[in-house]
Protein backbone atom coordinates (compact mmCIF):
# COMPACT_ATOMS: atom_id res chain seq x y z
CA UNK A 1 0.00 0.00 0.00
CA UNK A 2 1.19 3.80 -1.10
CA UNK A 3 1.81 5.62 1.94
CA UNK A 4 -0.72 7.97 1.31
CA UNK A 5 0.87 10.44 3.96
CA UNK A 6 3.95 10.57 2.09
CA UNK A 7 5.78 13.66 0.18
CA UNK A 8 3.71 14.83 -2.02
CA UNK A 9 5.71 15.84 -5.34
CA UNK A 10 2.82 16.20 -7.91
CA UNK A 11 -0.78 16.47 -7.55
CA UNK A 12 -4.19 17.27 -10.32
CA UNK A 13 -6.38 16.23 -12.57
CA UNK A 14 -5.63 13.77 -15.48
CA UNK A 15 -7.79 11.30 -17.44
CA UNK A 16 -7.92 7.69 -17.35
CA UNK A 17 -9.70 5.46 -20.25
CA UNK A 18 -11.89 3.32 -18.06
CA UNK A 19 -11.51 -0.67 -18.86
CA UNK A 20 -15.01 -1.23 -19.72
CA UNK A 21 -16.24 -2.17 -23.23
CA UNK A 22 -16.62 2.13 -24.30
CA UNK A 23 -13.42 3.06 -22.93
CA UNK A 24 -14.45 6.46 -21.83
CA UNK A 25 -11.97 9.12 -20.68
CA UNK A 26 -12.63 9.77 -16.59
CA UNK A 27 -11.45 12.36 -15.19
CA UNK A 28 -8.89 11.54 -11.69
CA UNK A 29 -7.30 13.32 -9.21
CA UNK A 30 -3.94 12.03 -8.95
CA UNK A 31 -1.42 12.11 -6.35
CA UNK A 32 2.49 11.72 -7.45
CA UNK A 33 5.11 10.39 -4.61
CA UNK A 34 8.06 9.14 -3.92
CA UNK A 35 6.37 5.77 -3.98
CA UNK A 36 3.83 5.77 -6.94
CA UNK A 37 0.98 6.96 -8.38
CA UNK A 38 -2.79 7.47 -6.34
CA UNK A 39 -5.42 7.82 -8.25
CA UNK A 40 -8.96 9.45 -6.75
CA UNK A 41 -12.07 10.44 -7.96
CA UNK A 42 -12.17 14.03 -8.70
CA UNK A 43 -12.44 15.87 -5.81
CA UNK A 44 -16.60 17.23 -6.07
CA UNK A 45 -15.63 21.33 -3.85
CA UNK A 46 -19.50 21.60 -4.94
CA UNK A 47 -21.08 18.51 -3.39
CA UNK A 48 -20.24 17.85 0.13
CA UNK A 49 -22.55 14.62 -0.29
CA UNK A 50 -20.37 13.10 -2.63
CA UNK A 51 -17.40 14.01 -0.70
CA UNK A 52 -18.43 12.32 2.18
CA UNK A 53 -19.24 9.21 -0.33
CA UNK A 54 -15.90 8.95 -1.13
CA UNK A 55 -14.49 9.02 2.76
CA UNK A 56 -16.61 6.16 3.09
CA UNK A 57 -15.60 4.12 0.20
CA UNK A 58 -11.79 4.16 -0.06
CA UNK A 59 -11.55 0.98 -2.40
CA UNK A 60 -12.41 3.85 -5.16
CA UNK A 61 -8.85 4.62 -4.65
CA UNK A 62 -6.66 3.31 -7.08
CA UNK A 63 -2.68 2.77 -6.24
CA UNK A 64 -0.29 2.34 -9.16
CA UNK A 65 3.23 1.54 -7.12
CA UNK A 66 6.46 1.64 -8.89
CA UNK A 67 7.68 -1.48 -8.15
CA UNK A 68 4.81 -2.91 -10.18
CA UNK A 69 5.57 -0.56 -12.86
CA UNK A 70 7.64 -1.36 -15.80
CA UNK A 71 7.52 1.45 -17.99
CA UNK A 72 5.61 5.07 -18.95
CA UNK A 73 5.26 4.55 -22.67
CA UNK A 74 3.57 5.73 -26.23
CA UNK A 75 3.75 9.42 -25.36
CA UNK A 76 1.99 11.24 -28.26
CA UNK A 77 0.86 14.59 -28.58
CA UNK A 78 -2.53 15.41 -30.29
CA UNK A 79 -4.33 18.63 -30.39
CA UNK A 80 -4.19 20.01 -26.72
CA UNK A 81 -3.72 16.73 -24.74
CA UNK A 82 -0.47 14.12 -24.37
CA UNK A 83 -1.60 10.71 -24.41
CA UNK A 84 0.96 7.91 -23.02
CA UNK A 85 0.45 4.57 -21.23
CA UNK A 86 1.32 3.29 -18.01
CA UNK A 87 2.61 -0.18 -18.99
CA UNK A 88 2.26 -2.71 -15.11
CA UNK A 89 5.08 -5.68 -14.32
CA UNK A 90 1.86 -7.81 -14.83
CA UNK A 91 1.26 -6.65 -18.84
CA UNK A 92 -1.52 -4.34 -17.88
CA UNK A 93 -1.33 -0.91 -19.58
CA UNK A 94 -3.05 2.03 -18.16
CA UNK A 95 -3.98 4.64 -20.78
CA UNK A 96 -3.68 8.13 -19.49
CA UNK A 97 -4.38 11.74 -21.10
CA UNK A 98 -3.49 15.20 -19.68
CA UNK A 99 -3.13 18.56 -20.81
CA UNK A 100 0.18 19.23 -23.10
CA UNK A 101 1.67 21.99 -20.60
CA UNK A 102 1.25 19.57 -17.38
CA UNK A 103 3.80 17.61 -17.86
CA UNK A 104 2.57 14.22 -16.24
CA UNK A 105 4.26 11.49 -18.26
CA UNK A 106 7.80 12.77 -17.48
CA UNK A 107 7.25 13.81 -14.04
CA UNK A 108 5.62 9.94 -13.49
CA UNK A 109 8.71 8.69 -15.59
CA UNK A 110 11.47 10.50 -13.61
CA UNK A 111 10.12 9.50 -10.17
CA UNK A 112 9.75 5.64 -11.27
CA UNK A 113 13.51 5.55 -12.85
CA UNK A 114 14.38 7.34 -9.03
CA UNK A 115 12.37 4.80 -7.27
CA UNK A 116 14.12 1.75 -8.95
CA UNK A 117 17.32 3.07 -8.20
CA UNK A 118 16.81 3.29 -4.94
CA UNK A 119 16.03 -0.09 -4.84
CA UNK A 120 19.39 -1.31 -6.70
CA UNK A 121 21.11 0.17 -4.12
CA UNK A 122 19.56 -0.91 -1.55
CA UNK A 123 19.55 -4.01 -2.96
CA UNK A 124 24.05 -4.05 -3.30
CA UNK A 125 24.08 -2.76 0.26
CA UNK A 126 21.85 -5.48 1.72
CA UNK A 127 24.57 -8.03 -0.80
CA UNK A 128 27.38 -5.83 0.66
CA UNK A 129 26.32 -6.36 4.58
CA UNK A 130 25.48 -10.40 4.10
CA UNK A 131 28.58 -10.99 2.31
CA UNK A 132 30.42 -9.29 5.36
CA UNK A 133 28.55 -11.68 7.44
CA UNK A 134 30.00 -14.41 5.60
CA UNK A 135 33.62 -13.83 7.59
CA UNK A 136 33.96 -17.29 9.00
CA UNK A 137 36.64 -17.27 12.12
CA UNK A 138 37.96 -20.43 12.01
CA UNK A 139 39.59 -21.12 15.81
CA UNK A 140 43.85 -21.64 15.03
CA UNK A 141 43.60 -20.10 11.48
CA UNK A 142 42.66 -16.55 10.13
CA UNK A 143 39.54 -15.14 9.49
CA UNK A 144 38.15 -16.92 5.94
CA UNK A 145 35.59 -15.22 3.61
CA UNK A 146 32.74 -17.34 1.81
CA UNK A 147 32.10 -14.79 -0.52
CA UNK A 148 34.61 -13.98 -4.24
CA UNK A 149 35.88 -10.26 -4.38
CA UNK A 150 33.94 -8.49 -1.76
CA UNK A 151 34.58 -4.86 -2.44
C-alpha cells in the first residue's frame, strides 16, 4: 500500500480510459510520490454529499506503485492533450491523457527511474552487509571469507 501520507511531489487532474467495453476518458485526481501513483475520484468542492461518499468508500482509490511498474510509454501529442500509457510488471497498460503543458508522463517517468534506483542500491548494500557476514573465524587459522571479491 502507497503511503498515502507521504511527500507529495505532484498532484491534479488527469484522465484515465476506463476498462469497460466504451473506454471512456474519466477524469482523476492524482497524487504523485516518492512511492507511486494514487489515483482518486475528482475531488466534487460543490457537493459535500459526494465528498463524504468517497471518505466512506476508499476501495475507489486506485494505487499504481512503482515497483509494479515497468515502464511510462507511447507518449503522443494530439491537439491540446499528451496521451501515453502506463505499462504494469503484470502486462496491464493504463492509458492516461493530460493537458500538453502539465507535464505528467515525465514527471511519473522520472520518479519511477528514481524509485528503482533506490532499490538497486539498496539491494548491493543489503549483498554488501550479508557478504560481510560471511567472515567465518575459524579457531587456530585466520579469518576466511565465503564470498569472491567483496569490495
Amino acid at each position: 500500500m502507497l503511503d498515502s501520507s507521504g511527500k507529495v511531489l505532484k498532484e491534479g487532474l488527469m484522465e484515465k480510459r476506463s476498462d469497460g467495453l466504451l473506454q471512456l476518458w474519466k477524469k482523476k485526481h492524482c497524487v504523485l510520490t516518492e512511492e507511486g501513483l494514487l489515483l482518486h475520484p475528482p475531488k466534487q468542492h460543490d457537493n459535500p454529499h459526494q465528498q463524504q461518499q468517497q471518505v466512506k468508500e476508499p476501495g475507489k482509490i486506485k494505487e499504481l506503485h512503482f515497483s509494479n511498474m515497468k515502464t511510462v510509454d507511447c507518449v503522443e501529442r494530439k491537439g491540446k492533450y499528451v496521451y501515453f500509457t502506463v505499462v504494469m510488471s503484470e502486462g496491464k497498460e493504463i492509458d492516461f491523457r493530460c493537458p500538453q503543458d502539465e507535464g505528467w508522463n515525465a514527471e511519473i517517468t522520472l520518479q519511477m527511474v528514481q524509485y528503482k534506483n533506490r532499490q538497486a542500491i539498496l539491494a548491493v548494500r543489503s549483498t554488501r552487509q550479508k557478504q560481510q557476514l560471511l567472515v567465518v573465524q575459524l579457531p587456530g587459522h585466520k579469518s576466511i571469507r565465503n564470498s569472491q571479491n567483496v569490495v
